[in-house]
N, C-alpha and C. Protein backbone atom coordinates (compact mmCIF):
# COMPACT_ATOMS: atom_id res chain seq x y z
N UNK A 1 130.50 100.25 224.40
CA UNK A 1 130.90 100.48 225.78
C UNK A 1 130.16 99.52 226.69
N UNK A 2 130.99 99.11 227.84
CA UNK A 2 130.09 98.11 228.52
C UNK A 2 129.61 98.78 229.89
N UNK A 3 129.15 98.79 230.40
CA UNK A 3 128.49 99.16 232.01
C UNK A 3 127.33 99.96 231.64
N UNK A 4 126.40 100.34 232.64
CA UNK A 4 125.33 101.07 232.74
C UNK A 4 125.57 102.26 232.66
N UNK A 5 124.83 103.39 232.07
CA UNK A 5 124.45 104.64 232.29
C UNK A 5 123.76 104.89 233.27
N UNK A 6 124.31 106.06 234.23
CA UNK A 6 123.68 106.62 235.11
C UNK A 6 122.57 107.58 235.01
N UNK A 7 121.93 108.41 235.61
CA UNK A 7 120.93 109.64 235.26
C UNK A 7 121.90 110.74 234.94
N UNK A 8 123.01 110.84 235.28
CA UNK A 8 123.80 111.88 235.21
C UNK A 8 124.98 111.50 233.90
N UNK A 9 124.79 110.55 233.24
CA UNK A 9 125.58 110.33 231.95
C UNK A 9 127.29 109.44 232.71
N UNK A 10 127.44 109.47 233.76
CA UNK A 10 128.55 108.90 234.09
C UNK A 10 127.98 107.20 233.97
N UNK A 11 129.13 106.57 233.91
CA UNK A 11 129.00 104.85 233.76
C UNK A 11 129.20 104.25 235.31
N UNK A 12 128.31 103.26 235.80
CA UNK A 12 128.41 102.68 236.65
C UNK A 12 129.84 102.27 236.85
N UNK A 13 130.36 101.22 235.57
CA UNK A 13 131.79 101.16 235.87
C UNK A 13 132.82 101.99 236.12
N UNK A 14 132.77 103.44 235.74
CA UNK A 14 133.11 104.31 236.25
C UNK A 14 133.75 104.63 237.68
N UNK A 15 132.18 104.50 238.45
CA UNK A 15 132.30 105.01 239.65
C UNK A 15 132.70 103.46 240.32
N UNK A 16 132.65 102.37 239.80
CA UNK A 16 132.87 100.91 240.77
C UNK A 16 134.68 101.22 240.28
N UNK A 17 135.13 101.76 239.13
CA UNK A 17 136.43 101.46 239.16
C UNK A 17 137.31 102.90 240.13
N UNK A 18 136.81 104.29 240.26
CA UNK A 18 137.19 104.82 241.02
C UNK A 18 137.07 104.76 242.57
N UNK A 19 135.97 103.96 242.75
CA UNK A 19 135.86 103.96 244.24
C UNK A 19 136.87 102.73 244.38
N UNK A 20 137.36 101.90 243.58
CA UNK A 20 138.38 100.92 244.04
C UNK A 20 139.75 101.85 244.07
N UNK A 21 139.64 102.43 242.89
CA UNK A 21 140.75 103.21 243.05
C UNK A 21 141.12 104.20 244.42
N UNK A 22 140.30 104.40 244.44
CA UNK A 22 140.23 105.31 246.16
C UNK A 22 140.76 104.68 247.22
N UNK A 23 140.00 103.40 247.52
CA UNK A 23 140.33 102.31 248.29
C UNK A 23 142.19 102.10 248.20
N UNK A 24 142.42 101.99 247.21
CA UNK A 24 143.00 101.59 247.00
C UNK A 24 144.73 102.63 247.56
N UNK A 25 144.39 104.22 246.65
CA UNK A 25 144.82 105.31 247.47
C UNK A 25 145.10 105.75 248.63
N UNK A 26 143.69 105.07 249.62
CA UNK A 26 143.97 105.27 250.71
C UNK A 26 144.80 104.38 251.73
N UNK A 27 144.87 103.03 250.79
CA UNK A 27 145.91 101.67 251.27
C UNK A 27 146.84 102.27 251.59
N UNK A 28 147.43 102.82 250.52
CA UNK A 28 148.90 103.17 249.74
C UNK A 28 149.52 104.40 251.30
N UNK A 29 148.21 105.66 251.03
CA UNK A 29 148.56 106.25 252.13
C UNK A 29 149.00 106.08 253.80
N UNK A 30 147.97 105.19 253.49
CA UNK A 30 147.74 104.28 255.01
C UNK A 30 149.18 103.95 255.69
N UNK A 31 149.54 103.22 254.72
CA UNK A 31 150.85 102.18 254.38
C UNK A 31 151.95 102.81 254.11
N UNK A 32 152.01 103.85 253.92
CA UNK A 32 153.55 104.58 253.02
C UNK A 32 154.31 104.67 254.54
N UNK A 33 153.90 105.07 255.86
CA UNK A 33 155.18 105.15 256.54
C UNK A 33 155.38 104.14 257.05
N UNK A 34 154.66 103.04 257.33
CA UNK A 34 155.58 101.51 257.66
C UNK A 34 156.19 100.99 256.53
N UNK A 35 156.31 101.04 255.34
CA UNK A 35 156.86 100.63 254.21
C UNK A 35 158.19 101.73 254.18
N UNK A 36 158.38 102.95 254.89
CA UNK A 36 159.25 103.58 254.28
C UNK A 36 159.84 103.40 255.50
N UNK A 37 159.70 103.32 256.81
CA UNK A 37 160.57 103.02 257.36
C UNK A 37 161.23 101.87 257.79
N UNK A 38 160.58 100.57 257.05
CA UNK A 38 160.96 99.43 256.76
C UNK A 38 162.14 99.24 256.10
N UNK A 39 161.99 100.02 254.90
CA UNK A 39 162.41 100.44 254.15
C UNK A 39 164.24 100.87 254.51
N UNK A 40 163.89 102.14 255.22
CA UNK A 40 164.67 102.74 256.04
C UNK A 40 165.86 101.61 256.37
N UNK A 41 165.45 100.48 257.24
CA UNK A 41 166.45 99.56 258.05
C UNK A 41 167.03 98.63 256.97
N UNK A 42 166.17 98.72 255.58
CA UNK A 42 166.66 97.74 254.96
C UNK A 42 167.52 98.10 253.59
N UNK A 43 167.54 99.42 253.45
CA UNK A 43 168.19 99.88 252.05
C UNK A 43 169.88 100.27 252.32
N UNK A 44 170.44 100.09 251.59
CA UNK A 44 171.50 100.31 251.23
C UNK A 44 172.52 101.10 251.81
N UNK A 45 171.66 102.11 251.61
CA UNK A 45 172.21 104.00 251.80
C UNK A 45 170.92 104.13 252.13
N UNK A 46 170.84 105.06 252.83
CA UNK A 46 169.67 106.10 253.39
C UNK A 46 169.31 106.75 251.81
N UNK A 47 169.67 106.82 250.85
CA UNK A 47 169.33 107.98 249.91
C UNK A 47 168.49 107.09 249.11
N UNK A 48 168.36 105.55 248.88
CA UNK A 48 167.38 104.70 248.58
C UNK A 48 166.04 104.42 249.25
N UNK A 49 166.09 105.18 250.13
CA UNK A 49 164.57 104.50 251.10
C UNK A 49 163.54 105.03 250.05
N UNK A 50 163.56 106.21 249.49
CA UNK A 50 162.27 106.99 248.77
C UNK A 50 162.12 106.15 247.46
N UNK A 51 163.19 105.09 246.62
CA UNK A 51 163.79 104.67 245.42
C UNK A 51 162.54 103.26 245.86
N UNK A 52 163.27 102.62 247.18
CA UNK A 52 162.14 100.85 247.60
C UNK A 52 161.17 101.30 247.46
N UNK A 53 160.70 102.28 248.91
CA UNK A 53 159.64 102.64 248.94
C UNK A 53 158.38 102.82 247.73
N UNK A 54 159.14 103.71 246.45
CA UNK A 54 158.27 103.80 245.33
C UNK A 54 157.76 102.52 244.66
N UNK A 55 159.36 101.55 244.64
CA UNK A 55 159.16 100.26 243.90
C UNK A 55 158.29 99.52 244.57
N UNK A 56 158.09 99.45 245.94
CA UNK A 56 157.13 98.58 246.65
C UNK A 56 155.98 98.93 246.31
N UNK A 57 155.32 100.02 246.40
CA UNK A 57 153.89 100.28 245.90
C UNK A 57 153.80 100.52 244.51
N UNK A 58 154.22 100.74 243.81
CA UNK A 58 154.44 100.11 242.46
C UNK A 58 154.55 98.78 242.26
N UNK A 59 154.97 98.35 242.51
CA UNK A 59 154.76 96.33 242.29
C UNK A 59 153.46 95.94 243.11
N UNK A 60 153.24 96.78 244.25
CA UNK A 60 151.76 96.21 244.62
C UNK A 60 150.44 96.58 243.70
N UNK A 61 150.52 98.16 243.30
CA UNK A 61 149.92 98.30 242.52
C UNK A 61 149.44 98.02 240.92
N UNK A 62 150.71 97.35 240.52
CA UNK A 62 150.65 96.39 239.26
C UNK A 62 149.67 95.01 239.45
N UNK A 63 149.73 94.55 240.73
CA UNK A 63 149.10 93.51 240.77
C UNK A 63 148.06 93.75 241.94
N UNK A 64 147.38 94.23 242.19
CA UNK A 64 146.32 94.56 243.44
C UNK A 64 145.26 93.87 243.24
N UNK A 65 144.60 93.64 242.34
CA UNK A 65 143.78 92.43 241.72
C UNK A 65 144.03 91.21 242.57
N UNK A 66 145.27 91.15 242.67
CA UNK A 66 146.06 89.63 243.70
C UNK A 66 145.38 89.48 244.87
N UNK A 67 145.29 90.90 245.31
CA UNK A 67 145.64 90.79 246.68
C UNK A 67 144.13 91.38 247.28
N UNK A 68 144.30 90.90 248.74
CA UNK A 68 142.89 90.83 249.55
C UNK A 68 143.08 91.89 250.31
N UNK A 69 142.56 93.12 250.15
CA UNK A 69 142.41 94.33 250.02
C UNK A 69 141.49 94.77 251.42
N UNK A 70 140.97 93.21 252.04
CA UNK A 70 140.43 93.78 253.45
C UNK A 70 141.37 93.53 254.29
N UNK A 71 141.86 92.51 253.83
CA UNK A 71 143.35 92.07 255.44
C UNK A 71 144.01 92.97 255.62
N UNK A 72 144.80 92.40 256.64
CA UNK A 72 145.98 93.61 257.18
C UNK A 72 147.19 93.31 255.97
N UNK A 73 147.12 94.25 255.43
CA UNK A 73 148.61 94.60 254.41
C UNK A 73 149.52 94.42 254.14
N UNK A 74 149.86 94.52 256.16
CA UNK A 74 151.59 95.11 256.48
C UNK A 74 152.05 93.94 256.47
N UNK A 75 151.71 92.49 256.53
CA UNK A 75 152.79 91.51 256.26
C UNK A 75 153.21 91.32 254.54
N UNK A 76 152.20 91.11 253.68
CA UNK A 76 152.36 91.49 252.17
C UNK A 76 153.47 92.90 252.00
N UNK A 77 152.97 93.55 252.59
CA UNK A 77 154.02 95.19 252.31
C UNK A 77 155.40 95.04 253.18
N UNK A 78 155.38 94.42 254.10
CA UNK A 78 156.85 93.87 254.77
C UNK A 78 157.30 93.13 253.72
N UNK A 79 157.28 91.59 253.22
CA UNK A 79 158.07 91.26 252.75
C UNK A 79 158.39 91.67 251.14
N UNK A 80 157.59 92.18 250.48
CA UNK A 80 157.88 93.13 249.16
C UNK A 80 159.04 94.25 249.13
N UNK A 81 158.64 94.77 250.55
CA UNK A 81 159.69 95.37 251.10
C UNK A 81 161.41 94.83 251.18
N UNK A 82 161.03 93.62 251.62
CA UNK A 82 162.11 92.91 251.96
C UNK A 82 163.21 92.61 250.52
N UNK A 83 162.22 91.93 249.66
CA UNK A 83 162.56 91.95 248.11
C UNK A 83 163.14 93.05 247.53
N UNK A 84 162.20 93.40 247.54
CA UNK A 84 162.70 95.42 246.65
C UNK A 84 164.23 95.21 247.00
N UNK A 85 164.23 95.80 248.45
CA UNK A 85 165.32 96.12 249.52
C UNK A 85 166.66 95.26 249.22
N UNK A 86 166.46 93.52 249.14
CA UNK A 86 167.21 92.87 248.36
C UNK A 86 167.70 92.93 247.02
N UNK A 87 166.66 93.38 245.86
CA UNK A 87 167.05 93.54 244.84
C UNK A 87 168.28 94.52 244.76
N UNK A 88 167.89 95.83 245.19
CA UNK A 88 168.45 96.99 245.60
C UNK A 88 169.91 96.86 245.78
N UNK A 89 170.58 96.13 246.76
CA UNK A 89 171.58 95.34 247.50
C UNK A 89 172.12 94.50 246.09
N UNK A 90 171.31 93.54 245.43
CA UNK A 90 172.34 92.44 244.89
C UNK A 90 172.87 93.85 243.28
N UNK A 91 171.76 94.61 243.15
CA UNK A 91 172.45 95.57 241.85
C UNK A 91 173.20 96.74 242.29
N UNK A 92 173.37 96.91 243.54
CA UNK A 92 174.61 97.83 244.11
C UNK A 92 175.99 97.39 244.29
N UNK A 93 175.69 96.08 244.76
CA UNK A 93 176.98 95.27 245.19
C UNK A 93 177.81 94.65 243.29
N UNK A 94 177.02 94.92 242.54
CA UNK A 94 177.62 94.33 241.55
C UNK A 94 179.06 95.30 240.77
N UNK A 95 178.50 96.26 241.35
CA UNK A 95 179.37 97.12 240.61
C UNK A 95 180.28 97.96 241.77
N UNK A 96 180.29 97.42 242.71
CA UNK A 96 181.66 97.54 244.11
C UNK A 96 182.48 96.42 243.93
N UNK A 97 183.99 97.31 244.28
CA UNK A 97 184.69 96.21 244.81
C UNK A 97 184.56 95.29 245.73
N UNK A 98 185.35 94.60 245.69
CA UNK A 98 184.98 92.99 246.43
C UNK A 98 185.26 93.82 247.97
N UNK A 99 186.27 94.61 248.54
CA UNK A 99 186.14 95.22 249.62
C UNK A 99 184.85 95.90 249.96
N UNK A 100 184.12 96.20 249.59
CA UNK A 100 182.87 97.06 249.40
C UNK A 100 181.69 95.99 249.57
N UNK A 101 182.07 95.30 248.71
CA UNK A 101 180.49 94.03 249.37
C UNK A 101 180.48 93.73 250.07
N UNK A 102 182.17 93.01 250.77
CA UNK A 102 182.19 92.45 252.08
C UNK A 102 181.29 93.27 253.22
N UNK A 103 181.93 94.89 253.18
CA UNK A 103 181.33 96.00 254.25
C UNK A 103 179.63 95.82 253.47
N UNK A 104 179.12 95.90 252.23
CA UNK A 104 177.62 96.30 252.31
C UNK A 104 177.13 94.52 252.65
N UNK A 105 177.61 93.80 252.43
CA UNK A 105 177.05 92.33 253.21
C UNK A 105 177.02 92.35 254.82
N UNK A 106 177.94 92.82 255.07
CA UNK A 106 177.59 92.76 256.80
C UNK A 106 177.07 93.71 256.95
N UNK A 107 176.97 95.17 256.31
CA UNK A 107 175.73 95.44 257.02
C UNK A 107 174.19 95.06 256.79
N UNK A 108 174.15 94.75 255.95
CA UNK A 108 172.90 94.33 255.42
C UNK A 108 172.68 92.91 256.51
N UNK A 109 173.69 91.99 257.10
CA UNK A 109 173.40 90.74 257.58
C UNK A 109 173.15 91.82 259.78
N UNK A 110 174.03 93.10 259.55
CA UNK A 110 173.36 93.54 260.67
C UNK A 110 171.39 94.46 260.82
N UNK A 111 171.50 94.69 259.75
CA UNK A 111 169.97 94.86 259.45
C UNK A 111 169.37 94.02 259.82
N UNK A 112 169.39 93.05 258.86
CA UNK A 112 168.78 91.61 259.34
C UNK A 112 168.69 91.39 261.08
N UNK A 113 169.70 91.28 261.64
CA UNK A 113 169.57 91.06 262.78
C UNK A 113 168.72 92.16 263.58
N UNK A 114 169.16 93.10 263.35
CA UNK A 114 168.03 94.68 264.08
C UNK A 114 166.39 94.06 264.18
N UNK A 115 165.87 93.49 262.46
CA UNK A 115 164.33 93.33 262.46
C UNK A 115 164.37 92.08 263.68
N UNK A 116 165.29 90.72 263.22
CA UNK A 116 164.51 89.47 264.15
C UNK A 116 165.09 89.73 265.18
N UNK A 117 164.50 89.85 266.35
CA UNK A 117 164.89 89.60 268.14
C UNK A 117 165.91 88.55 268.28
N UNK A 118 166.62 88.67 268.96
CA UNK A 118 167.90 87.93 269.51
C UNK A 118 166.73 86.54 270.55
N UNK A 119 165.70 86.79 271.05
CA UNK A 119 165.05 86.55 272.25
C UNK A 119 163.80 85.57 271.18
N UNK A 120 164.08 85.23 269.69
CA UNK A 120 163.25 85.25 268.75
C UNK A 120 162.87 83.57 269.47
N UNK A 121 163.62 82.34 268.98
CA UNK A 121 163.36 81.09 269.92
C UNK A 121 162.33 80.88 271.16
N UNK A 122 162.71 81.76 272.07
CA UNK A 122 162.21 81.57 273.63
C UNK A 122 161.09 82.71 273.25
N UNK A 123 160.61 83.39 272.00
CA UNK A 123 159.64 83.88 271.93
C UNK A 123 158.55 82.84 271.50
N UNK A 124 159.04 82.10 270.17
CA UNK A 124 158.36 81.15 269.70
C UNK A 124 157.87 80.30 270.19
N UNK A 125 158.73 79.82 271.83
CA UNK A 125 158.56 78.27 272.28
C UNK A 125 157.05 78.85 273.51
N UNK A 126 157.18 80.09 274.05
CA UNK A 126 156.37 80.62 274.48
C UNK A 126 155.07 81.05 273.75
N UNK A 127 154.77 81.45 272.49
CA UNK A 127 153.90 81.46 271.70
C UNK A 127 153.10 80.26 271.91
N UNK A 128 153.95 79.37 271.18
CA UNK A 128 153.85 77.31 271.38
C UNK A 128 152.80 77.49 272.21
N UNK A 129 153.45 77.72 273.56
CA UNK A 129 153.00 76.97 275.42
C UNK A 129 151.58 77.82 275.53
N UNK A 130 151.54 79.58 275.26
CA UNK A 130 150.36 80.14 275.23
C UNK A 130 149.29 79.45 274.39
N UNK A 131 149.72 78.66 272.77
CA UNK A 131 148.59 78.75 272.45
C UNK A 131 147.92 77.21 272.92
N UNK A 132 148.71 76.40 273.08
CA UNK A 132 148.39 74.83 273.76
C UNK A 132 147.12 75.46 275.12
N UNK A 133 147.51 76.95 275.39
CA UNK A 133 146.51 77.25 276.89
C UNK A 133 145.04 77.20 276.57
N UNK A 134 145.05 77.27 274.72
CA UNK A 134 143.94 78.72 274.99
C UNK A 134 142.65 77.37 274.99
N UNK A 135 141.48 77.76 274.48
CA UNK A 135 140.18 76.63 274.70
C UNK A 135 140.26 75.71 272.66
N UNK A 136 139.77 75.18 272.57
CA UNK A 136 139.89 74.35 271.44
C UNK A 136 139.27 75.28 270.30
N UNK A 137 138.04 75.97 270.76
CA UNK A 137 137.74 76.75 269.41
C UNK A 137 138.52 78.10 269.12
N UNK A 138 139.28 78.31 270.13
CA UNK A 138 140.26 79.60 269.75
C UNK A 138 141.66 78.88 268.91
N UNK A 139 141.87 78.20 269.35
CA UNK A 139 142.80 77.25 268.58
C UNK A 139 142.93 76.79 267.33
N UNK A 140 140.99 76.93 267.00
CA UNK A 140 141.02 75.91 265.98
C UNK A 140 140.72 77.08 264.71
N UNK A 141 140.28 78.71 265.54
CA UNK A 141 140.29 80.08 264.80
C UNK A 141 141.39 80.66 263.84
N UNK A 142 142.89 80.20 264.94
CA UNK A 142 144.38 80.68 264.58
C UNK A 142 144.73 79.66 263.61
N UNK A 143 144.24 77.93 264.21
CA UNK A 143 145.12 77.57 262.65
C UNK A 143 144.27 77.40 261.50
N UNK A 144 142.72 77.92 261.57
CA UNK A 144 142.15 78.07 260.23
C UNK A 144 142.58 79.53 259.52
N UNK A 145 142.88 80.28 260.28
CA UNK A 145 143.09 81.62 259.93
C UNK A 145 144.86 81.90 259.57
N UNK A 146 145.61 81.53 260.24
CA UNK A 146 147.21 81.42 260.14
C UNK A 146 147.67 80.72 259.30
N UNK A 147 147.30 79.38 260.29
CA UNK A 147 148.29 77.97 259.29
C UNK A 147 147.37 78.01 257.91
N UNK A 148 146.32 77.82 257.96
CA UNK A 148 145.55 77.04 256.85
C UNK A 148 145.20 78.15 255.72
N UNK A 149 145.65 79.94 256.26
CA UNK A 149 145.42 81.16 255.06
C UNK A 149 143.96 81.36 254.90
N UNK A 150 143.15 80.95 255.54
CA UNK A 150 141.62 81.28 255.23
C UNK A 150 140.79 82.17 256.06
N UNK A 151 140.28 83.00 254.70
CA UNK A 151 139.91 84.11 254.80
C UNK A 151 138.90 84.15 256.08
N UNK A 152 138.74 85.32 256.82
CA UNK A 152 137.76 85.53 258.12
C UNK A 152 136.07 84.98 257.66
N UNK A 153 135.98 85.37 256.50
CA UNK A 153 134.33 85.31 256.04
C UNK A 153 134.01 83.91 255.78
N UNK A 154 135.17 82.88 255.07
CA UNK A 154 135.05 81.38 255.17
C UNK A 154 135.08 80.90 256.46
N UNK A 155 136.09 81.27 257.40
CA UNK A 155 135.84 80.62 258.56
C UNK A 155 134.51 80.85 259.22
N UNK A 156 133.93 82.36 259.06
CA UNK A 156 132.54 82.08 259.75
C UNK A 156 131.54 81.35 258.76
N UNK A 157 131.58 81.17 257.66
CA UNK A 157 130.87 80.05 257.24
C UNK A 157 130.95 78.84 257.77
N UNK A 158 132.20 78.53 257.79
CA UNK A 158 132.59 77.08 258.08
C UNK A 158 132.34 76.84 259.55
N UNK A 159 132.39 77.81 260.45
CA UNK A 159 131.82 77.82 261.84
C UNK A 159 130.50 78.29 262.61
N UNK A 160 130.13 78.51 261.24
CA UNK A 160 128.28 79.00 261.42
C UNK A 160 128.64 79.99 262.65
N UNK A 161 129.46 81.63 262.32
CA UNK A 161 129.70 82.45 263.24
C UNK A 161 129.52 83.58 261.81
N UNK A 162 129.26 84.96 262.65
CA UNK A 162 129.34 86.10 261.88
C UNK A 162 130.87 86.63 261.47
N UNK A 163 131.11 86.85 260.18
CA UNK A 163 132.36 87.14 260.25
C UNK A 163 132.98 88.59 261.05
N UNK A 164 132.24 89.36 261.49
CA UNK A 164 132.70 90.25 262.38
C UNK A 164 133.35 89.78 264.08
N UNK A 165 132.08 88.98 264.03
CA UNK A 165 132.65 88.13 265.21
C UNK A 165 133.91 86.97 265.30
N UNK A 166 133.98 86.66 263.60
CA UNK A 166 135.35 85.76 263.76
C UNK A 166 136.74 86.81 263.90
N UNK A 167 136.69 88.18 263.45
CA UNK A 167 137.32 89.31 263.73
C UNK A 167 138.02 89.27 265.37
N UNK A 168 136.51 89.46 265.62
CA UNK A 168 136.56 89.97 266.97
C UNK A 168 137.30 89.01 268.14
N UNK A 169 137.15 87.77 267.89
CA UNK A 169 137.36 87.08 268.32
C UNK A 169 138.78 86.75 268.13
N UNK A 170 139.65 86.61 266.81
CA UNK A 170 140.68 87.09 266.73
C UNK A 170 141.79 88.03 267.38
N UNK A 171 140.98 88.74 267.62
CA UNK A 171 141.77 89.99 267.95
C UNK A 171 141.70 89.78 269.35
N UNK A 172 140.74 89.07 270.29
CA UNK A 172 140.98 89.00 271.57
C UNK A 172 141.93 87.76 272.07
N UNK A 173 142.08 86.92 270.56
CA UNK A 173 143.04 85.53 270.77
C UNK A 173 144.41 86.52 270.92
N UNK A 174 144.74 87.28 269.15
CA UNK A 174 145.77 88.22 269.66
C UNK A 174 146.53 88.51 271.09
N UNK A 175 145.39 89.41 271.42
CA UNK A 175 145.48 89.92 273.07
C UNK A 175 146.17 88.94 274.39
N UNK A 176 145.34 88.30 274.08
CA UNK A 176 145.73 87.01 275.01
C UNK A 176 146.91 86.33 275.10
N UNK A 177 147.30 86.26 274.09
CA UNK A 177 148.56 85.62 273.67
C UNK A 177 149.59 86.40 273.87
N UNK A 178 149.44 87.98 273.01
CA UNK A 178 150.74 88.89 273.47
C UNK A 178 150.80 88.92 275.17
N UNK A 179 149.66 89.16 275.43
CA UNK A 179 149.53 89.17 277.35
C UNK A 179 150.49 87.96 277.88
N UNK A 180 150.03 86.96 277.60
CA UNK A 180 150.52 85.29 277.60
C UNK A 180 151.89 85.59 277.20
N UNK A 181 152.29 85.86 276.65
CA UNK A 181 153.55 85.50 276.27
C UNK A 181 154.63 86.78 276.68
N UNK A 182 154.16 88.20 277.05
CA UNK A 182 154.61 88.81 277.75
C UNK A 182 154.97 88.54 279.15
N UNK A 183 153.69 88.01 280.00
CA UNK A 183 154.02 87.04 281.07
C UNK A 183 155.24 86.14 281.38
N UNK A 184 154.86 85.21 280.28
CA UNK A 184 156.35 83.94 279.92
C UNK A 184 157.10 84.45 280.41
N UNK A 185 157.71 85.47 279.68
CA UNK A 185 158.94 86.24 278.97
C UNK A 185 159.61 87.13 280.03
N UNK A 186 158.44 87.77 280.66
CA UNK A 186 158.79 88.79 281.69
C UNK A 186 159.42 87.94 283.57
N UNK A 187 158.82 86.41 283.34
CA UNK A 187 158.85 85.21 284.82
C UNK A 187 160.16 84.57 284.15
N UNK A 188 160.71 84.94 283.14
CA UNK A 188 162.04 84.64 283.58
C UNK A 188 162.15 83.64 282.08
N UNK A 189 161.02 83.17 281.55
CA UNK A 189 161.18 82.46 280.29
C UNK A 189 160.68 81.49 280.41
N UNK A 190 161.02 80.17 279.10
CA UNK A 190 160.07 79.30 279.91
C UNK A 190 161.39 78.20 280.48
N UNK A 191 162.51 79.11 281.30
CA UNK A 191 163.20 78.00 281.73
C UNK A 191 163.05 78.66 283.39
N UNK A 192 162.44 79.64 283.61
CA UNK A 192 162.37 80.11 284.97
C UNK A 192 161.82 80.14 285.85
């Protein structure tokens, strides 16, 4: 057997693999109603949402090892979602008539439209213009953290900052920006 013995006869690995497991439980919980009502807009029939839903945390949980277990989730659990939800769709439609796909293709292409904003463009070009506002090291936070995928704890290495504070700091770029770009949006756009 490999790991340490405790005073109490339980194995260190033991308790390091249930407390992940916990962690891990409480993801799942965390997460089950934005995944199910994701879910919801994207399945088939209403009588599949509980069917994705399972398959999504099931495929996350096959591979959780993958995945970075401090970030925020919900974009990983959105588009798994999205998949499932697709799969779902291409093995329903196989076995309908060709009248029947046509109707489950458009609705599925009106789903689609429900998640992205009609207003999605003149959201983006405003995003753009907010973040050109902000100061150079907030700038340089979003595309080490966004564009470039690197983790909060490398960037405060790489910026000789605490990673709580590269958090924090984050989250007030966030702020700023939804503010910023609520502004835009609300003065008429950026053609107004």
């Amino acid at each position: 057997m490999s790991g340490i013995e405790g005073s109490r006869g339980i194995m260190v690995s033991e308790i390091v693999m249930s407390s992940t497991e916990t962690k891990v439980a409480r993801l799942v919980l965390a997460h089950h109603a934005f995944v199910r009502a994701l879910a919801f807009k994207l399945a088939p029939w209403p009588g599949l949402v509980e069917d994705i839903s399972q398959q999504v945390f099931l495929e996350f949980l096959a591979k959780q090892e993958k995945w970075n277990l401090e970030q925020d989730l919900r974009p990983l659990l959105a588009t798994m979602t999205r998949h499932v939800a697709a799969r779902h769709w291409r093995e329903r439609k196989r076995a309908m008539p060709e009248v029947m796909r046509e109707l489950a293709d458009y609705v599925r292409e009106l789903a689609e439209a429900r998640e992205a904003p009609a207003y999605g463009d003149e959201k983006m070009a405003a995003l753009r213009m907010c973040v050109q506002k902000l100061p150079d090291k907030g700038r340089t936070l979003l595309e080490l953290y966004y564009d470039a995928g690197i983790s909060t704890v490398d960037i405060a290495a790489q910026m000789e900052m605490h990673p709580n504070a590269v958090c924090q700091a984050l989250c007030r770029l966030r702020g700023k920006l939804r503010d910023c770009i609520g502004r835009t949006l609300s003065q008429g756009g950026l053609h107004g």
